[in-house]
PDB file of N, CA and C in Angstrom:
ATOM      1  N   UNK A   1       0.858  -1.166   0.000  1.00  0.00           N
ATOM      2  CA  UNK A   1       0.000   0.000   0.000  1.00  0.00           C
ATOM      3  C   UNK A   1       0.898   1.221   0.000  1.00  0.00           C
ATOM      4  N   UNK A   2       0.717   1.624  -1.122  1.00  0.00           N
ATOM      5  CA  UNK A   2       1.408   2.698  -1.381  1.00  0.00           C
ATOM      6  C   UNK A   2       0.803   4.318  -1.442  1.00  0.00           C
ATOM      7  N   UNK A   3       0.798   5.763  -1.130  1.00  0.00           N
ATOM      8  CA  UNK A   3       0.063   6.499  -1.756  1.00  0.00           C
ATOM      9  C   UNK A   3       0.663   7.176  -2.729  1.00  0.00           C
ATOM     10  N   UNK A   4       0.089   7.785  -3.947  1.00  0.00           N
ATOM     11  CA  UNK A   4       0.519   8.254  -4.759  1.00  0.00           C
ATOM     12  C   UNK A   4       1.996   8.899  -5.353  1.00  0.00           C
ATOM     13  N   UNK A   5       2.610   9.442  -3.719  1.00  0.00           N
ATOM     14  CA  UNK A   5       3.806   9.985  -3.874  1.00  0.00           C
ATOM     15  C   UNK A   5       4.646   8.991  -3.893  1.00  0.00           C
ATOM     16  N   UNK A   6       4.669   7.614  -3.742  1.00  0.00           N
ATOM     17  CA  UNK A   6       5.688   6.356  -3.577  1.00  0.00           C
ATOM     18  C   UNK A   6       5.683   6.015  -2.152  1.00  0.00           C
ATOM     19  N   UNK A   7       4.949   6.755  -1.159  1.00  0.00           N
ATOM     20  CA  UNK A   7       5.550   6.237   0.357  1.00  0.00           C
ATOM     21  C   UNK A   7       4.420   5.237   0.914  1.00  0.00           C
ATOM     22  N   UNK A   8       5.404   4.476   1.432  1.00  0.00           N
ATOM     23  CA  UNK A   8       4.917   3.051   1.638  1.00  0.00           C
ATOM     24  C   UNK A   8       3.926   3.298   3.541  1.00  0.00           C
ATOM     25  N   UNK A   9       2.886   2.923   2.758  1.00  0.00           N
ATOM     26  CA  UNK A   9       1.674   2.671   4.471  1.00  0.00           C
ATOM     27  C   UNK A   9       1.801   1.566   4.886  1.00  0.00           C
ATOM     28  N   UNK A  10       2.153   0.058   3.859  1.00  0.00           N
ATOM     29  CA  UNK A  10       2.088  -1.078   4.490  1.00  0.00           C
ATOM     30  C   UNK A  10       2.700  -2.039   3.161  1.00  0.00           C
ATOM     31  N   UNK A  11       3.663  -2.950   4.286  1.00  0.00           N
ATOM     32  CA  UNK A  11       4.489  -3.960   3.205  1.00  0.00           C
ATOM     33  C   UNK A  11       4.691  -4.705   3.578  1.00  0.00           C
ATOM     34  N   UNK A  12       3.380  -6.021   3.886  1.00  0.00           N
ATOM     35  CA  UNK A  12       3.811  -7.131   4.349  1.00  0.00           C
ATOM     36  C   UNK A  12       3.074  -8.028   4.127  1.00  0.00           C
ATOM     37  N   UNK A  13       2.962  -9.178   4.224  1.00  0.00           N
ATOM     38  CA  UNK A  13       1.821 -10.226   4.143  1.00  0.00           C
ATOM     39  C   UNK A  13       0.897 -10.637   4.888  1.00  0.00           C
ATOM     40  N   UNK A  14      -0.348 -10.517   4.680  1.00  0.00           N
ATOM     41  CA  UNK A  14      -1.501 -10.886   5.680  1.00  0.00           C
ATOM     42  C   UNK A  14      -2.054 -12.627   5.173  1.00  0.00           C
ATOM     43  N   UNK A  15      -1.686 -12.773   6.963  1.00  0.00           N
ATOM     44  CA  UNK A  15      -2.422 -13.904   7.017  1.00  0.00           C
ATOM     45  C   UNK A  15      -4.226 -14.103   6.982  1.00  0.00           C
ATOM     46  N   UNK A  16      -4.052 -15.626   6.570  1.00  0.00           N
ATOM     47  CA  UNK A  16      -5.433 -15.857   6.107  1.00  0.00           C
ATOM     48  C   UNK A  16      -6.411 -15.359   7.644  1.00  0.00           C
ATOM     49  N   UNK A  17      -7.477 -14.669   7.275  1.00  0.00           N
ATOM     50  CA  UNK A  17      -8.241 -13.839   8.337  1.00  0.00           C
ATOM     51  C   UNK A  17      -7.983 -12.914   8.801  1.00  0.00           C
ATOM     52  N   UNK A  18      -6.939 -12.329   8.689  1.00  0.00           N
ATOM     53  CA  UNK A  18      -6.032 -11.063   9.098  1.00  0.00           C
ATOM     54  C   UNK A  18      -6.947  -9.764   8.517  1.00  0.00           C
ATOM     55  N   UNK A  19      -7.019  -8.995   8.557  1.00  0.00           N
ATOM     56  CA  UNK A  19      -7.421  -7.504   7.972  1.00  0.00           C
ATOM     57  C   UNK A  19      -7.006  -6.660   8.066  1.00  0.00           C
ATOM     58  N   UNK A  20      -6.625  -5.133   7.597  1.00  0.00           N
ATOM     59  CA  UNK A  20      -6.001  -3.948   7.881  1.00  0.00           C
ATOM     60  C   UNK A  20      -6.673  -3.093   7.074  1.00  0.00           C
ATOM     61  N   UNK A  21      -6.681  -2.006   8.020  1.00  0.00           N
ATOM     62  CA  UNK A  21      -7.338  -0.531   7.412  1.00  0.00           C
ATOM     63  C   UNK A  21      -6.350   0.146   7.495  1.00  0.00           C
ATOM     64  N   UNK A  22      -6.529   1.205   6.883  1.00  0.00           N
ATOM     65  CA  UNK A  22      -5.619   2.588   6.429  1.00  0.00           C
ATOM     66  C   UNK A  22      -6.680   4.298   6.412  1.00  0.00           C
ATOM     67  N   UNK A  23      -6.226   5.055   6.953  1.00  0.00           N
ATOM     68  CA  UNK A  23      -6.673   6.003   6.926  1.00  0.00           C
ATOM     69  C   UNK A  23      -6.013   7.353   6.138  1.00  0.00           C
ATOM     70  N   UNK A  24      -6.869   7.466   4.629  1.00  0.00           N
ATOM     71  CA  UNK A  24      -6.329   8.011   3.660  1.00  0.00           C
ATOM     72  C   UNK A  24      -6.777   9.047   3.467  1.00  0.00           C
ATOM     73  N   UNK A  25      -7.631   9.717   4.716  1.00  0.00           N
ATOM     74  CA  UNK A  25      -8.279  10.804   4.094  1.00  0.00           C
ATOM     75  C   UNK A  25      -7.059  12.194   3.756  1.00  0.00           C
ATOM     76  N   UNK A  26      -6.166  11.836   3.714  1.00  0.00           N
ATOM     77  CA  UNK A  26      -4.923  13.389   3.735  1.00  0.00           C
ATOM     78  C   UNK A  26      -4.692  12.824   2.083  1.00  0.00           C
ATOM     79  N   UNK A  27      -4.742  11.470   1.801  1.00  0.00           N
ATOM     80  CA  UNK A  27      -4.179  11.470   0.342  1.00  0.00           C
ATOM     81  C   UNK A  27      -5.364  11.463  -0.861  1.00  0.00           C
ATOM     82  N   UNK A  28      -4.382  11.661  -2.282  1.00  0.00           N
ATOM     83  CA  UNK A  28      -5.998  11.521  -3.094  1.00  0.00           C
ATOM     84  C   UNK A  28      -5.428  10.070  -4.306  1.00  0.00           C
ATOM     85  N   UNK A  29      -4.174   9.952  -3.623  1.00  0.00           N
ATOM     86  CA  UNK A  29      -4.469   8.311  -4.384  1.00  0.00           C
ATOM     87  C   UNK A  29      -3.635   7.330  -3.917  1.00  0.00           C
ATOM     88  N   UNK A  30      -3.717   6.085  -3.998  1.00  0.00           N
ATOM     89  CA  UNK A  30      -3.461   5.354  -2.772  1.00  0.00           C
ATOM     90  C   UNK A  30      -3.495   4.375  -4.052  1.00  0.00           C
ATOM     91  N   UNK A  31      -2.178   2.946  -3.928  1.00  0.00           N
ATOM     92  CA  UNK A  31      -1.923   1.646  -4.811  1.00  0.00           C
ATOM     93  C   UNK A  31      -1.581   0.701  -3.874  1.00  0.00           C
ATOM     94  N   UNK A  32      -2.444  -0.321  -4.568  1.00  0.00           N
ATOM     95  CA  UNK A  32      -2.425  -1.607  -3.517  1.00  0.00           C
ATOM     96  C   UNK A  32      -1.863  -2.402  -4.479  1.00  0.00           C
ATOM     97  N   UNK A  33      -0.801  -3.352  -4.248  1.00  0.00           N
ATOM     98  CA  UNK A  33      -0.291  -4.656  -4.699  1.00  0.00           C
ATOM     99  C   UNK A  33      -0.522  -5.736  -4.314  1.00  0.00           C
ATOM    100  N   UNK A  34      -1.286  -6.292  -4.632  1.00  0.00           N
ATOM    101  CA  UNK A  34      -2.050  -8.003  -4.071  1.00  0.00           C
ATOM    102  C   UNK A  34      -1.248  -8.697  -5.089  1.00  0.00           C
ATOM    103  N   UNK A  35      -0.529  -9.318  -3.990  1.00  0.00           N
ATOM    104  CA  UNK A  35      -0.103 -11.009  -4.303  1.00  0.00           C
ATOM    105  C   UNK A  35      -0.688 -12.290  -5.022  1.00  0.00           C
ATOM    106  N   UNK A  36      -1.896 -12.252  -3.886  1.00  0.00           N
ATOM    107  CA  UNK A  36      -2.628 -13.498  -4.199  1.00  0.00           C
ATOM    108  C   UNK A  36      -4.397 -12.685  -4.071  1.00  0.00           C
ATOM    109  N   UNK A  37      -4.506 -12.567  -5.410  1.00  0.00           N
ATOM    110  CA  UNK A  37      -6.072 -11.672  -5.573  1.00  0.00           C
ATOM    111  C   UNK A  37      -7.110 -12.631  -5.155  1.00  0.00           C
ATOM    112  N   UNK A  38      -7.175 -14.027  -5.167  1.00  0.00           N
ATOM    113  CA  UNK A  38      -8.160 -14.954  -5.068  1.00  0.00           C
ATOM    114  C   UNK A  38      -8.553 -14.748  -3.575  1.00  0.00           C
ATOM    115  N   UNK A  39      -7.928 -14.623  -2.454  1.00  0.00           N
ATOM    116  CA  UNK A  39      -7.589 -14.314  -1.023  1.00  0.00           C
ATOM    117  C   UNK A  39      -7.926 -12.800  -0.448  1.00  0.00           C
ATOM    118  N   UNK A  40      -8.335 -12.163  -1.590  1.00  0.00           N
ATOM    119  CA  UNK A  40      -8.234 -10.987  -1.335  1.00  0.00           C
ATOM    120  C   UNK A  40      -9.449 -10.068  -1.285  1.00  0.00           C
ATOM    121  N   UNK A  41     -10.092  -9.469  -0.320  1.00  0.00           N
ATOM    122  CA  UNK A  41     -11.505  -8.430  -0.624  1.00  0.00           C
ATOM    123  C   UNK A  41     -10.867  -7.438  -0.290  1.00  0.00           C
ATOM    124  N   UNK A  42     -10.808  -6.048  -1.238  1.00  0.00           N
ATOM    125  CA  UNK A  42     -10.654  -4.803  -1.320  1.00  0.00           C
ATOM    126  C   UNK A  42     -11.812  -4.132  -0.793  1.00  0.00           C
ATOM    127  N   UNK A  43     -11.502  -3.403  -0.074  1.00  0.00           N
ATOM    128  CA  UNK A  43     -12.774  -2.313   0.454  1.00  0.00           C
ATOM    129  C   UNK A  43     -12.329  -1.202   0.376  1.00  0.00           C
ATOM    130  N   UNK A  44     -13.366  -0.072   0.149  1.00  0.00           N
ATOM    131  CA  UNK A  44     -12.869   1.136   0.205  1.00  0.00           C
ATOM    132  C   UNK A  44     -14.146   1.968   1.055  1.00  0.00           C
ATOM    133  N   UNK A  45     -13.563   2.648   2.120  1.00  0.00           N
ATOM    134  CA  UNK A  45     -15.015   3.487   2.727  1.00  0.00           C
ATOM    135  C   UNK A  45     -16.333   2.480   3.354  1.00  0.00           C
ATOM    136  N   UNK A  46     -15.855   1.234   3.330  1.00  0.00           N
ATOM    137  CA  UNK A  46     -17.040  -0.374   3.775  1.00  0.00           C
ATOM    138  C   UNK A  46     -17.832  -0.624   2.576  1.00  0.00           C
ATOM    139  N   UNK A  47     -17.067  -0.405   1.287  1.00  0.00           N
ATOM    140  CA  UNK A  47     -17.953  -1.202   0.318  1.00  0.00           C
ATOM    141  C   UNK A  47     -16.940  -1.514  -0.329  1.00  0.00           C
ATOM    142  N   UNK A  48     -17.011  -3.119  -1.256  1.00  0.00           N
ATOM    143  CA  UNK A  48     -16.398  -3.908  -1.851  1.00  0.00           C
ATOM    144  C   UNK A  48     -15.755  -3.041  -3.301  1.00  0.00           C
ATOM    145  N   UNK A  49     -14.513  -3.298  -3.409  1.00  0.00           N
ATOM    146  CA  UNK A  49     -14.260  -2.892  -4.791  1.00  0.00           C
ATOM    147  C   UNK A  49     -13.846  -4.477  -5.813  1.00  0.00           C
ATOM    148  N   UNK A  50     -14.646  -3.998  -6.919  1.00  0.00           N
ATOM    149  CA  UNK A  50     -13.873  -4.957  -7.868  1.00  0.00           C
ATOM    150  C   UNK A  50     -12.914  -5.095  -8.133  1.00  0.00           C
ATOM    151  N   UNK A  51     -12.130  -6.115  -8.139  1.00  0.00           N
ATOM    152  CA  UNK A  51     -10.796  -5.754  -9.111  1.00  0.00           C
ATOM    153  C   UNK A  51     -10.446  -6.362 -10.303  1.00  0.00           C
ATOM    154  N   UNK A  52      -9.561  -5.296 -11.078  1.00  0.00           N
ATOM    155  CA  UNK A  52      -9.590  -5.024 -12.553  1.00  0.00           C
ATOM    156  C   UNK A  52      -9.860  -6.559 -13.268  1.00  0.00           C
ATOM    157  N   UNK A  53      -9.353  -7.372 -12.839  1.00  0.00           N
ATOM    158  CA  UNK A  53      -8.768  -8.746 -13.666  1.00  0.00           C
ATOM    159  C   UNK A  53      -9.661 -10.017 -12.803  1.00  0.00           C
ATOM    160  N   UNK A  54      -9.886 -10.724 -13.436  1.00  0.00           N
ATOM    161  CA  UNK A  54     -10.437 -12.087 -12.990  1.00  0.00           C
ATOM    162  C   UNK A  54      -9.634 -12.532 -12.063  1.00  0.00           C
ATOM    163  N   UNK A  55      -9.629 -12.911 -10.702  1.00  0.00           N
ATOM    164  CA  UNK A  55      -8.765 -13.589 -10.021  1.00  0.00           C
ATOM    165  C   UNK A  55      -7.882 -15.300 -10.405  1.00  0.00           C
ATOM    166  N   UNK A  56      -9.200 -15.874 -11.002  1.00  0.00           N
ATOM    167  CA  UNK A  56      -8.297 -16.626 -11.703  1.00  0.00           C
ATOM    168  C   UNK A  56      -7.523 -17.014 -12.810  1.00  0.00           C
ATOM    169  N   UNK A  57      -7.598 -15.404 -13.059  1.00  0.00           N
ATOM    170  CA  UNK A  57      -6.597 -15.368 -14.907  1.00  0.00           C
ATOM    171  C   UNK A  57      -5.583 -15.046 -14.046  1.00  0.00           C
ATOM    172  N   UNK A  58      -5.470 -14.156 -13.478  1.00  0.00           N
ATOM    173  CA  UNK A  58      -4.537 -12.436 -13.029  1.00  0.00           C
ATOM    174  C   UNK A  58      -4.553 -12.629 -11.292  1.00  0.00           C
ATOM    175  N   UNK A  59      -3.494 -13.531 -11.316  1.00  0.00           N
ATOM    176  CA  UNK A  59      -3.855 -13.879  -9.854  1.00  0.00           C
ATOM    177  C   UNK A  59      -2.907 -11.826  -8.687  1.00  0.00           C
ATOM    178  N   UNK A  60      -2.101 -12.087  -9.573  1.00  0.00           N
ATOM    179  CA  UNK A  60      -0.872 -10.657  -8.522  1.00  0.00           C
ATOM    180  C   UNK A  60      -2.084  -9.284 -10.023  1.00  0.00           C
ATOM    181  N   UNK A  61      -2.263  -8.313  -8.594  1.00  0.00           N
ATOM    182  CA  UNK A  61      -2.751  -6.759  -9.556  1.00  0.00           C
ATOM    183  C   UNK A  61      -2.647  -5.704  -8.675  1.00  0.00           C
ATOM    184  N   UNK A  62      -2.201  -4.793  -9.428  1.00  0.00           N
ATOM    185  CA  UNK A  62      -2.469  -3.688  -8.772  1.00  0.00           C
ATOM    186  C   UNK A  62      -3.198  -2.580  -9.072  1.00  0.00           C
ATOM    187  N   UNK A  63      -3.967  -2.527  -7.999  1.00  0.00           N
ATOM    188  CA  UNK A  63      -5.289  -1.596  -8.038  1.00  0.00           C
ATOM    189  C   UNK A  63      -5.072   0.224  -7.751  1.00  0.00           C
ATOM    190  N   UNK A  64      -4.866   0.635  -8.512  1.00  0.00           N
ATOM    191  CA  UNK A  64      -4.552   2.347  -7.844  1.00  0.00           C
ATOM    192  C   UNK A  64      -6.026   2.869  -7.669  1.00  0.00           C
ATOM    193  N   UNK A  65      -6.164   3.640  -6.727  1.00  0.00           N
ATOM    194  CA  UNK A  65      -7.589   4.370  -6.210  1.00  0.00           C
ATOM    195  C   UNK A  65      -7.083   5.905  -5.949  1.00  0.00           C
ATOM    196  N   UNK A  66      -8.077   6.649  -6.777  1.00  0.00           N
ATOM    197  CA  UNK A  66      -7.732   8.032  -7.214  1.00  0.00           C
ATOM    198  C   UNK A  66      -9.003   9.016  -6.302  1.00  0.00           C
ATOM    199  N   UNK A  67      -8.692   9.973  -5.655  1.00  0.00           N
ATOM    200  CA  UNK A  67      -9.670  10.379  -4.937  1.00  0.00           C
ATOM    201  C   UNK A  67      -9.675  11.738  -4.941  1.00  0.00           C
ATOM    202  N   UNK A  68     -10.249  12.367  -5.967  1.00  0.00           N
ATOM    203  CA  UNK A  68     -10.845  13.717  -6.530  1.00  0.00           C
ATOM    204  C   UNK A  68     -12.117  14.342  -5.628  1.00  0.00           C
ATOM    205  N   UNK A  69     -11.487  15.222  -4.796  1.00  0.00           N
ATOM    206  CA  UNK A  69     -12.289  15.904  -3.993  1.00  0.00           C
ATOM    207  C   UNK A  69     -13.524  17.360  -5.000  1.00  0.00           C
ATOM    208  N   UNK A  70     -14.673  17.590  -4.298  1.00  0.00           N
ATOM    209  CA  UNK A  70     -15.536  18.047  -5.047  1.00  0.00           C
ATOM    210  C   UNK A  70     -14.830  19.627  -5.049  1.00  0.00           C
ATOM    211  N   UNK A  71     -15.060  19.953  -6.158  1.00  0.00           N
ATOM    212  CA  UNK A  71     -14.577  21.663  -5.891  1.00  0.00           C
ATOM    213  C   UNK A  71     -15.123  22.518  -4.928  1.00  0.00           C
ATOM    214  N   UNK A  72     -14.826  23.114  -4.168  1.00  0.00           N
ATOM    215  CA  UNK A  72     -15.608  24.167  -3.289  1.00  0.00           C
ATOM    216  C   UNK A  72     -16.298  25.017  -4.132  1.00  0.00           C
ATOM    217  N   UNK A  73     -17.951  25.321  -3.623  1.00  0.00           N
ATOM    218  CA  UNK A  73     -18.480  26.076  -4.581  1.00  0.00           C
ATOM    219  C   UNK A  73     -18.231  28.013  -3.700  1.00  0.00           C
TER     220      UNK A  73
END
């Protein structure tokens, strides 16, 4: 878990049942590298994200999440 600028939030392997959150509200884009996608539920904000590739074509992906704040009116 990377955010946009290259600096690393988290670099390690989660065990099976394990979970981790991240609190990104300071960044506006944030890249995740999954290993093993089949093992894997992405959430963002408590709802599921898809990811890009079939887990069992495209097992390793990385997902970048881009977060465009509304303009101030």
């Amino acid at each position: 878990m990377k955010n946009g600028k290259g600096n690393a939030f988290f670099s390690s392997i989660l065990k099976k049942g394990e979970t981790k959150e991240f609190d990104l509200t300071k960044e506006t884009e944030a890249r995740v590298n999954i290993g093993y996608s089949p093992g894997v539920e992405l959430k963002v904000n408590g709802k599921a994200v898809d990811l890009p590739f079939d887990s069992s074509k495209q097992v390793r992906q990385v997902v970048t999440i881009q977060y465009q704040p509304a303009e101030a009116q």
